[in-house]
C-alpha atoms as a PDB file:
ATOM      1  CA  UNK A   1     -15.152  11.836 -11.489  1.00  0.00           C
ATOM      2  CA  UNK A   2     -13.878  13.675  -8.033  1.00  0.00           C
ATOM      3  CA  UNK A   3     -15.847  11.566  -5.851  1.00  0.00           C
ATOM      4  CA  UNK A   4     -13.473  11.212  -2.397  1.00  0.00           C
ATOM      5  CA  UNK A   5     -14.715   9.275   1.098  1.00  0.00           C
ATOM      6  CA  UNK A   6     -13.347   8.739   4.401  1.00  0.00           C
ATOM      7  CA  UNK A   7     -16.529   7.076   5.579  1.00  0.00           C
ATOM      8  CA  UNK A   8     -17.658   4.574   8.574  1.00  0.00           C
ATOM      9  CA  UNK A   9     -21.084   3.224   9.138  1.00  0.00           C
ATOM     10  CA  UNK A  10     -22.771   1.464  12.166  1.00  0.00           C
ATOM     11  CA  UNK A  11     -25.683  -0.203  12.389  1.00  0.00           C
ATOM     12  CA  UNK A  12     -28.213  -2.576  14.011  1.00  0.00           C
ATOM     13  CA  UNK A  13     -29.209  -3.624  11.016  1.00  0.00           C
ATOM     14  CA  UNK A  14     -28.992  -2.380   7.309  1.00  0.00           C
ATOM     15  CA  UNK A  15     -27.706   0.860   6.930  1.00  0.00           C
ATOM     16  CA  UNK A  16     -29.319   1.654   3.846  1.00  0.00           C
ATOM     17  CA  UNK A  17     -33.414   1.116   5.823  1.00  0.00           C
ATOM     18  CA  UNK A  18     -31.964   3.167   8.810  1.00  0.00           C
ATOM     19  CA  UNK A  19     -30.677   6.138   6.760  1.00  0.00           C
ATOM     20  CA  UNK A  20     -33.907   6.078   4.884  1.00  0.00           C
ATOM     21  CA  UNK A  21     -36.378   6.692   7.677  1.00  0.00           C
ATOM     22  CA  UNK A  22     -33.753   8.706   9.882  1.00  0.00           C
ATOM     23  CA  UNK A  23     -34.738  12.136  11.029  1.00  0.00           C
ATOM     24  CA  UNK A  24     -32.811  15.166  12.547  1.00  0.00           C
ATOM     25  CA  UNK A  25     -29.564  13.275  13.746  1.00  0.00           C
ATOM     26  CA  UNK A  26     -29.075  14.003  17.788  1.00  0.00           C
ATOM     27  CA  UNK A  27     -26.625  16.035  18.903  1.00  0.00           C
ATOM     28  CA  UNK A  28     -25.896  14.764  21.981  1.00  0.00           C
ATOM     29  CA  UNK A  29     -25.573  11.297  21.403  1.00  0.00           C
ATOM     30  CA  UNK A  30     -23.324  12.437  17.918  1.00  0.00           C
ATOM     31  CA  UNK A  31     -20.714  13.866  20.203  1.00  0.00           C
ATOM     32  CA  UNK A  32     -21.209  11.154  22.779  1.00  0.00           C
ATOM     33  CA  UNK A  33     -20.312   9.190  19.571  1.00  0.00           C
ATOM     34  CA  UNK A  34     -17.663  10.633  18.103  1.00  0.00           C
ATOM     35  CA  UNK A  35     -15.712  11.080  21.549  1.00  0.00           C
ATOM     36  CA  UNK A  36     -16.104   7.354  22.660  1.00  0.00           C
ATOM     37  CA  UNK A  37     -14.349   6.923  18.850  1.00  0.00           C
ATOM     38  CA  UNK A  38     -11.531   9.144  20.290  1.00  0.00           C
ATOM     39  CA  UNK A  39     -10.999   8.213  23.399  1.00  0.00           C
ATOM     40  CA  UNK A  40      -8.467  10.783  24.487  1.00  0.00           C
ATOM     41  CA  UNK A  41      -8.847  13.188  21.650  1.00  0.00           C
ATOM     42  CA  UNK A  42     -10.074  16.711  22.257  1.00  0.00           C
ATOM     43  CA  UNK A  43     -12.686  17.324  20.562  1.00  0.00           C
ATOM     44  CA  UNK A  44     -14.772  20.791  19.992  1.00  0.00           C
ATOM     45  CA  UNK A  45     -17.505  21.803  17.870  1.00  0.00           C
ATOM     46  CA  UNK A  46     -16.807  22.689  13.543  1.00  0.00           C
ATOM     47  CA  UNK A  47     -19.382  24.011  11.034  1.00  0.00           C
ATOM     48  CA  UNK A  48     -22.093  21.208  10.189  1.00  0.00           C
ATOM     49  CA  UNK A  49     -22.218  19.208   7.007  1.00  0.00           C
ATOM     50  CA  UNK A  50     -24.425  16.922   5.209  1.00  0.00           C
ATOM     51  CA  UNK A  51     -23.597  13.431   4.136  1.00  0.00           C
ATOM     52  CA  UNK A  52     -23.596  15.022   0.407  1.00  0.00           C
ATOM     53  CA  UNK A  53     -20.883  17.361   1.212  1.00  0.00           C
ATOM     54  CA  UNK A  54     -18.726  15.876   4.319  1.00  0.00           C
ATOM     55  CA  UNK A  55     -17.667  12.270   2.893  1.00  0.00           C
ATOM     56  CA  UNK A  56     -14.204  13.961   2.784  1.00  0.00           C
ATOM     57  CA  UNK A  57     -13.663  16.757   5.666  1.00  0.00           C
ATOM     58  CA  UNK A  58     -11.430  18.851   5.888  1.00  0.00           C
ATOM     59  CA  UNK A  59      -8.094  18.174   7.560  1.00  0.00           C
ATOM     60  CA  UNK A  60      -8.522  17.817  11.042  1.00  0.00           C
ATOM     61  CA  UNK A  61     -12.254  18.484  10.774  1.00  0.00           C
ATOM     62  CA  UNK A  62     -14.759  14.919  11.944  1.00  0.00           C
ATOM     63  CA  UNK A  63     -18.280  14.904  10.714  1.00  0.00           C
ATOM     64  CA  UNK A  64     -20.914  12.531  12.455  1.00  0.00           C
ATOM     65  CA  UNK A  65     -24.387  11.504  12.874  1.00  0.00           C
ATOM     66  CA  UNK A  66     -26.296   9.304  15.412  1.00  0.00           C
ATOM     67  CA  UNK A  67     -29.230   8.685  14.506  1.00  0.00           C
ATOM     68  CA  UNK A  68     -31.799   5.256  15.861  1.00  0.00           C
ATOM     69  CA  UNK A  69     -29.958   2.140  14.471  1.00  0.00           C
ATOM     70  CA  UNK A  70     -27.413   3.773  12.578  1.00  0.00           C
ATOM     71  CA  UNK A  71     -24.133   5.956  13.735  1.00  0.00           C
ATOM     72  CA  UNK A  72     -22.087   7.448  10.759  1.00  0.00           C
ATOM     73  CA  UNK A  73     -18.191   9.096  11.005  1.00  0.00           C
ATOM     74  CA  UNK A  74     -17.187  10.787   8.001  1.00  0.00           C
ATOM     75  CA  UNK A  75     -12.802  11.333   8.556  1.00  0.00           C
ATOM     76  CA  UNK A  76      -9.701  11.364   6.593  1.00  0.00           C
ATOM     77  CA  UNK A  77      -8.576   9.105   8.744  1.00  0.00           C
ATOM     78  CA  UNK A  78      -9.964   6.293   8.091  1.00  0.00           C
ATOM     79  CA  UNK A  79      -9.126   6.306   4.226  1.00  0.00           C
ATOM     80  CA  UNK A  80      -6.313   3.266   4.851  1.00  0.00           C
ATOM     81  CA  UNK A  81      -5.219   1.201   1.856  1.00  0.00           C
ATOM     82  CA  UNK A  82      -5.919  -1.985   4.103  1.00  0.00           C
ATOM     83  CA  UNK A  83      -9.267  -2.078   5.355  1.00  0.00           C
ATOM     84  CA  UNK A  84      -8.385  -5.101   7.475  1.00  0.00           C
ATOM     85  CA  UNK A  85      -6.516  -2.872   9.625  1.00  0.00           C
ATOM     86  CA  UNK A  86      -8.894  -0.746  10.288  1.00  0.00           C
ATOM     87  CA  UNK A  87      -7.949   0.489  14.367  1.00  0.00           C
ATOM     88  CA  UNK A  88      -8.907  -2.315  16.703  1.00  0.00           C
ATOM     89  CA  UNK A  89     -11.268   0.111  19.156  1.00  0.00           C
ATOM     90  CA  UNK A  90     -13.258   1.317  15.958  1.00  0.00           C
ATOM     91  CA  UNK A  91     -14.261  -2.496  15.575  1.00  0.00           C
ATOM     92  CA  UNK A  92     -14.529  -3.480  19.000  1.00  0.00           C
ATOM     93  CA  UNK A  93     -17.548  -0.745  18.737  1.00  0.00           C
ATOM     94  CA  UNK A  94     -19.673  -2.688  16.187  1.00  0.00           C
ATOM     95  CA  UNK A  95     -20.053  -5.537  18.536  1.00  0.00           C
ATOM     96  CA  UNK A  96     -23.725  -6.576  18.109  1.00  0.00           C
ATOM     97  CA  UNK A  97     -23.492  -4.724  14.943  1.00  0.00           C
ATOM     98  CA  UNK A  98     -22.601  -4.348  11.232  1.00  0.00           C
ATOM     99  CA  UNK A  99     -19.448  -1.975  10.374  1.00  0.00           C
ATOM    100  CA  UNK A 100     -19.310  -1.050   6.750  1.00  0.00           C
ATOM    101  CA  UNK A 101     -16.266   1.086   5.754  1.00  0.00           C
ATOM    102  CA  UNK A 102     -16.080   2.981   2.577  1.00  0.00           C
ATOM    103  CA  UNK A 103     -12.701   5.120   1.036  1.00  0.00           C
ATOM    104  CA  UNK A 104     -12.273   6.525  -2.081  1.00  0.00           C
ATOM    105  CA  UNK A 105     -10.028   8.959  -3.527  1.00  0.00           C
ATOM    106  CA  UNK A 106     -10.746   9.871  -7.164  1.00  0.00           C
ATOM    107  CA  UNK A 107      -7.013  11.471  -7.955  1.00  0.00           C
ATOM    108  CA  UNK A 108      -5.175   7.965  -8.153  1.00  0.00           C
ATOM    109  CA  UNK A 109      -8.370   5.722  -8.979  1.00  0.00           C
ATOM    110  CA  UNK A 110      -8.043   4.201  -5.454  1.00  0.00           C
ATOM    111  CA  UNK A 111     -11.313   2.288  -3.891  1.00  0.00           C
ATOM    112  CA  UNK A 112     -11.396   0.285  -0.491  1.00  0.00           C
ATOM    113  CA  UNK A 113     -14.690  -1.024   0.992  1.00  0.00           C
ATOM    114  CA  UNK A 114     -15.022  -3.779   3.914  1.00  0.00           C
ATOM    115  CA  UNK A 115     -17.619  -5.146   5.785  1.00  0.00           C
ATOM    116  CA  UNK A 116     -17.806  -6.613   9.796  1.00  0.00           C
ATOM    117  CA  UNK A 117     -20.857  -8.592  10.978  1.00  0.00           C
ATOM    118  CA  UNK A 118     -20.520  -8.168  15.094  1.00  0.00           C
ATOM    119  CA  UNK A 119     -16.342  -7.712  15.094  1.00  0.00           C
ATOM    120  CA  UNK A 120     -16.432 -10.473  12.198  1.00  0.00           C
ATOM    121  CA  UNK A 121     -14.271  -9.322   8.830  1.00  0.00           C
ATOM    122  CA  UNK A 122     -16.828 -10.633   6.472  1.00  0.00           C
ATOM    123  CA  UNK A 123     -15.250  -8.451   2.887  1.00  0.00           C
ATOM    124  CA  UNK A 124     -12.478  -6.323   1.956  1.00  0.00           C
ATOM    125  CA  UNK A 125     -10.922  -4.736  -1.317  1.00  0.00           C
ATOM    126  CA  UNK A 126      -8.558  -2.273  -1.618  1.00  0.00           C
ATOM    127  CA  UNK A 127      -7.468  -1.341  -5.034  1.00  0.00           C
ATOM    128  CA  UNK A 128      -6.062   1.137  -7.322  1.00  0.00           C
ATOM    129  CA  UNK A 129      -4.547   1.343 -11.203  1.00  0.00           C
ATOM    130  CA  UNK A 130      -1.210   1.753 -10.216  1.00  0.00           C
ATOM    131  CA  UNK A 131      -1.032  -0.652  -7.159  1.00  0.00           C
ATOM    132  CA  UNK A 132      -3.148  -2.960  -8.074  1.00  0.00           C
ATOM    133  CA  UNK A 133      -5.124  -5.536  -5.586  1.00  0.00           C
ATOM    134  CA  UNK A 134      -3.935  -4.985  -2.498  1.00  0.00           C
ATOM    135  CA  UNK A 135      -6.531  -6.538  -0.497  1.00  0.00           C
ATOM    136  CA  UNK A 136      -9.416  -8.985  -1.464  1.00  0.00           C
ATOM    137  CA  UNK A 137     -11.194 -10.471   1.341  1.00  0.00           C
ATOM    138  CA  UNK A 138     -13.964 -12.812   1.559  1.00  0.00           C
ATOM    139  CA  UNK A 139     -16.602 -13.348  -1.292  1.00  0.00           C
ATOM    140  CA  UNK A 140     -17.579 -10.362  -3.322  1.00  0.00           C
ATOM    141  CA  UNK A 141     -20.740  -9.054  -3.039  1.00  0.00           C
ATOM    142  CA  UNK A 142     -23.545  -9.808  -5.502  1.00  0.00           C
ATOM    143  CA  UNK A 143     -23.215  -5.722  -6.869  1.00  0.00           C
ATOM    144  CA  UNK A 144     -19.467  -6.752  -7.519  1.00  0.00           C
ATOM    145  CA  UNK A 145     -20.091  -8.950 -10.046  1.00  0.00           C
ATOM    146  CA  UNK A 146     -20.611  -7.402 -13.163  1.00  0.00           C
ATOM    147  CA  UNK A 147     -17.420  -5.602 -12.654  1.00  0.00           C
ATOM    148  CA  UNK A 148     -15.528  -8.930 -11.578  1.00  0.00           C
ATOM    149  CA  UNK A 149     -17.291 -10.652 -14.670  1.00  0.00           C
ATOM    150  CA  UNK A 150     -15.682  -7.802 -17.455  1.00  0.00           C
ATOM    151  CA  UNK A 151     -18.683  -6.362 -17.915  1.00  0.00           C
ATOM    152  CA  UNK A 152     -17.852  -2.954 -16.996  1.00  0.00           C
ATOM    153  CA  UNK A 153     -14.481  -2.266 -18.792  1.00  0.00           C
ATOM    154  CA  UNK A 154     -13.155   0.951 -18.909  1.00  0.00           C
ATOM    155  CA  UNK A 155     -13.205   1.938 -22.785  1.00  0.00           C
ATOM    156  CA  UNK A 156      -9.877   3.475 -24.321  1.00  0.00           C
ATOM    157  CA  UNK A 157      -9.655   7.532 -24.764  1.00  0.00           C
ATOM    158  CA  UNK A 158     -10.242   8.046 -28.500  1.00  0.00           C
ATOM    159  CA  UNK A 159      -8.228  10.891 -28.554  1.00  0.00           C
ATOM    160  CA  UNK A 160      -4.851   8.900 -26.920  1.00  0.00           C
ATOM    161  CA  UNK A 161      -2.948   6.762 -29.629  1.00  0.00           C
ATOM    162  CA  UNK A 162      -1.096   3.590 -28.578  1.00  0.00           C
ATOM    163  CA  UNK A 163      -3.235   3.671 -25.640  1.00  0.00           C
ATOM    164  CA  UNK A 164      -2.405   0.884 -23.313  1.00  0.00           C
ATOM    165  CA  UNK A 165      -5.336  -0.938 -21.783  1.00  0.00           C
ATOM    166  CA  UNK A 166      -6.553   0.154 -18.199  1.00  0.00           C
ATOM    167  CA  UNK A 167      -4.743  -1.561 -15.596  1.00  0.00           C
ATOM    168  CA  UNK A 168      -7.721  -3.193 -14.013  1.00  0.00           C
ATOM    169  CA  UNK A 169     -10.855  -4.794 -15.353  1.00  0.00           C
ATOM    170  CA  UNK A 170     -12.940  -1.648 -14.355  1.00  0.00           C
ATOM    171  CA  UNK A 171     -12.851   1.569 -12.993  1.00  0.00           C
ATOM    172  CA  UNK A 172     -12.132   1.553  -9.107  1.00  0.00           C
ATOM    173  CA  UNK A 173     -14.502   4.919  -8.548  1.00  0.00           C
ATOM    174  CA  UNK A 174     -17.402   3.071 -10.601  1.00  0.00           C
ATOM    175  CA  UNK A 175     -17.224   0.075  -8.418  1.00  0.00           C
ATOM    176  CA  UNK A 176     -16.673   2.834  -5.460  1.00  0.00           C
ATOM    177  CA  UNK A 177     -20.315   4.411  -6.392  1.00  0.00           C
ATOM    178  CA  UNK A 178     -21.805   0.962  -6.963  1.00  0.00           C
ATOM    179  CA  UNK A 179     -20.695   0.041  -3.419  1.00  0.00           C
ATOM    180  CA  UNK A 180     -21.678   3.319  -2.144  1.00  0.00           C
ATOM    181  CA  UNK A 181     -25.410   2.789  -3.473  1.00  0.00           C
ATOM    182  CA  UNK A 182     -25.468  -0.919  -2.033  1.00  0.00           C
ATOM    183  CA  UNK A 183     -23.975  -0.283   1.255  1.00  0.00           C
ATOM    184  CA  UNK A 184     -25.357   3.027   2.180  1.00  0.00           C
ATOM    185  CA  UNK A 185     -28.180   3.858  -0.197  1.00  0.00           C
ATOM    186  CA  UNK A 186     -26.822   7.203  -2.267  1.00  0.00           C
ATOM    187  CA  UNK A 187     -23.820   8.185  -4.751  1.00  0.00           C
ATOM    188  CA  UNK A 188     -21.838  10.994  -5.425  1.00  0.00           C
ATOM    189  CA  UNK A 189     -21.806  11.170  -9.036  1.00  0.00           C
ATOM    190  CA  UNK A 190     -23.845   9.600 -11.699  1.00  0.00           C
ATOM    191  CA  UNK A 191     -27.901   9.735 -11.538  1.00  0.00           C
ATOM    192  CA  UNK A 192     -29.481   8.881  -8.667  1.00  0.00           C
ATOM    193  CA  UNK A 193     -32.052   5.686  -8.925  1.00  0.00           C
ATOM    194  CA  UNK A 194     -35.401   5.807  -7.623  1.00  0.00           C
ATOM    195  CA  UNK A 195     -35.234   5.183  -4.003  1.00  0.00           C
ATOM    196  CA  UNK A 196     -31.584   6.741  -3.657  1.00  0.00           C
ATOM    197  CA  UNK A 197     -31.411   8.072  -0.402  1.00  0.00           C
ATOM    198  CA  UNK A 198     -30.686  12.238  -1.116  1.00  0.00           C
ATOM    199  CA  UNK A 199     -27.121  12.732   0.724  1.00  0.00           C
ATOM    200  CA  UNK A 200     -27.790  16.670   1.041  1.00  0.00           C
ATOM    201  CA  UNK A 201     -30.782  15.304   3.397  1.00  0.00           C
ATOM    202  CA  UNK A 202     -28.548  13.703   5.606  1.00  0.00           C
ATOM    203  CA  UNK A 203     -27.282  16.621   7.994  1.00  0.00           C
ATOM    204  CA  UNK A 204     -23.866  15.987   9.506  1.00  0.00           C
ATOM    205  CA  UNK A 205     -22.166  17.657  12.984  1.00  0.00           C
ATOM    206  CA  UNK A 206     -18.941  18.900  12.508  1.00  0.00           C
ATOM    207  CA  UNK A 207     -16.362  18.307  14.942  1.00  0.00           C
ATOM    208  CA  UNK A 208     -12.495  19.490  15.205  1.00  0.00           C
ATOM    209  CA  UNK A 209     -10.638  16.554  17.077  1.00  0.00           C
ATOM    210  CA  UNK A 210      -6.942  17.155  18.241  1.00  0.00           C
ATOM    211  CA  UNK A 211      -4.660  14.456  19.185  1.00  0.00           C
ATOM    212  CA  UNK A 212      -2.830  14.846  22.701  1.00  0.00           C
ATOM    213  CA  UNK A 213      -0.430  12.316  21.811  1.00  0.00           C
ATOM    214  CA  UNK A 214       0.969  14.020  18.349  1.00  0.00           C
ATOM    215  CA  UNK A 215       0.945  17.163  16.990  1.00  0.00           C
ATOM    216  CA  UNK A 216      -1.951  19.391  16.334  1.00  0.00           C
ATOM    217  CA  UNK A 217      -2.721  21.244  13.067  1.00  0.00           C
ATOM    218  CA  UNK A 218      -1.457  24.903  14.901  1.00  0.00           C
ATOM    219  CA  UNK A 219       1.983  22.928  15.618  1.00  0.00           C
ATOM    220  CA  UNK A 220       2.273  21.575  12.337  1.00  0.00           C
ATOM    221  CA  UNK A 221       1.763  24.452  10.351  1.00  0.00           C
ATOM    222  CA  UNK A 222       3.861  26.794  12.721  1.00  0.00           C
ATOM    223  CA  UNK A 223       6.716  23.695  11.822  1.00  0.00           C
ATOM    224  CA  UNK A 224       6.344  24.305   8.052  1.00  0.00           C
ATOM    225  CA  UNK A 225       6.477  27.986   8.564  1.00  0.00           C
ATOM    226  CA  UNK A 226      10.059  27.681  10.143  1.00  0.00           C
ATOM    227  CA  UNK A 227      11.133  25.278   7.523  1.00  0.00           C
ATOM    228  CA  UNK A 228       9.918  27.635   5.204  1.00  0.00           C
ATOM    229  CA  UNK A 229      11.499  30.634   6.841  1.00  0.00           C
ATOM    230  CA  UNK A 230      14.975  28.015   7.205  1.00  0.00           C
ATOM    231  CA  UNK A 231      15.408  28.204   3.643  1.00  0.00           C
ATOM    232  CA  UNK A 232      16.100  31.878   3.265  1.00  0.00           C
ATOM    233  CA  UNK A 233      15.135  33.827   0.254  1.00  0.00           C
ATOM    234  CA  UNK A 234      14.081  31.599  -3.262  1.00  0.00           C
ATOM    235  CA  UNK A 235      17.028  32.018  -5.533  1.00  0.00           C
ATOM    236  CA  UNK A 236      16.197  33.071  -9.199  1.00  0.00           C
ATOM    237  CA  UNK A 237      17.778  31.707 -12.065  1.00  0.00           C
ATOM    238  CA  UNK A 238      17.926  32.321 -15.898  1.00  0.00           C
ATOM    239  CA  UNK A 239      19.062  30.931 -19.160  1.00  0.00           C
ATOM    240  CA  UNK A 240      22.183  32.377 -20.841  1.00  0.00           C
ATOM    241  CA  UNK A 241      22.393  32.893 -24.386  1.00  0.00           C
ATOM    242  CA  UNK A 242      25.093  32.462 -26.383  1.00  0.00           C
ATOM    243  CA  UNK A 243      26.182  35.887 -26.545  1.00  0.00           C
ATOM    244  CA  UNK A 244      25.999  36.321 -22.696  1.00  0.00           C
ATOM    245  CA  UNK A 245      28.498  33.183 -22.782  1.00  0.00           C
ATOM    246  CA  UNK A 246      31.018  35.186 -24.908  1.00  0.00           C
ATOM    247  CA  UNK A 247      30.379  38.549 -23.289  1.00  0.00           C
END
């Protein structure tokens, strides 16, 4: 698996029905979007996406669609290990409407989901193999249960011996695509069900967004440049043998 997503979904209603019937996504009201998201934030245009491709942008880099009934923001940003603290402002948008975040990262194992209903936390989970739970909000969702239930272990590597078992009673990035499907009708990886929503259909505007109160990309690299530079010349080393010893 190397499923990864930094992604936030609003909608009047079920985000799943209103990505299924959306169209072309407008631009306008995408950047209208994505700057009333960022208040403050400079934001110019980036090379477009689609919603199978731009889950996780590039650093920096903010992908977004509006479309009727549904607003989606695909960003780094918002992969946080505590959903619950997701930024105040990005909540106080849903009000009147559902928020569904979803973050996964498939090099540590690590899934978080949550869910508001108009500002209201209604779900969390945050969790990984090597940290555990580290949030569980609220009543799981009927899609959880299966995985809750042991009923989707994660099965030993045949070719590891004294294997210990997997920390958790599933695999975080299968529960990650299970949520993905329920909450916003597509996966990454694994076969698409009939009535998946296609992800590559799903066109995304691309957005570079710089914040004025810390330091840009430009600022940060040129930083690591003079570190770099600090250091001087990499000093080489080699093993001795035992004649160089006596010589």
């Amino acid at each position: 698996m190397g499923a990864k997503t930094g992604l936030l979904g609003y909608a009047d209603g079920e985000i799943v029905d209103a990505l299924r019937h959306a169209s072309e996504p407008s631009a306008e009201e995408t950047t209208t979007m994505v700057r009333c998201l960022h208040p403050g934030w400079h934001v110019e245009p980036a090379d477009d996406s689609s919603l199978g491709d731009g889950t996780y942008p590039p650093d920096g880099i903010t992908y977004g669609a509006s479309h009727p009934g549904v607003d989606i923001i695909c960003d780094r940003r918002l992969m946080i290990d505590y959903p619950s603290q997701l930024p105040d402002h990005l909540i106080r948008a849903s009000a009147g409407r559902k928020l569904i975040l979803h973050a996964m990262h498939s090099v540590v194992d690590w899934l978080a989901f949550a869910v508001w209903e108009d500002g209201h936390l209604i779900r969390s989970l945050s969790l990984s193999p090597d940290n555990g739970i580290m949030e569980n909000i609220g009543q799981p969702f009927p899609f959880e249960a299966p995985y809750w239930a042991g009923h989707r272990p994660v099965p030993p590597d045949p070719h590891w011996d004294d294997q210990e078992p997997y920390a958790l009673p599933f695999h975080p990035l299968d529960l990650g695509e299970e949520a993905l499907r329920a909450l916003f009708g597509f996966v990454l990886e694994g076969r698409p069900e009939p009535g998946d929503i296609d992800p590559d259909d799903v066109r995304l505007y691309g957005y570079r967004l710089t914040n004025p109160a810390g330091p840009d990309l430009a600022a940060r690299k040129a930083e690591l440049e003079t570190t770099i530079k600090a250091m001087g010349n990499p000093r080489r080393f080699r093993m001795l043998s035992d004649r160089d010893d006596n010589d």
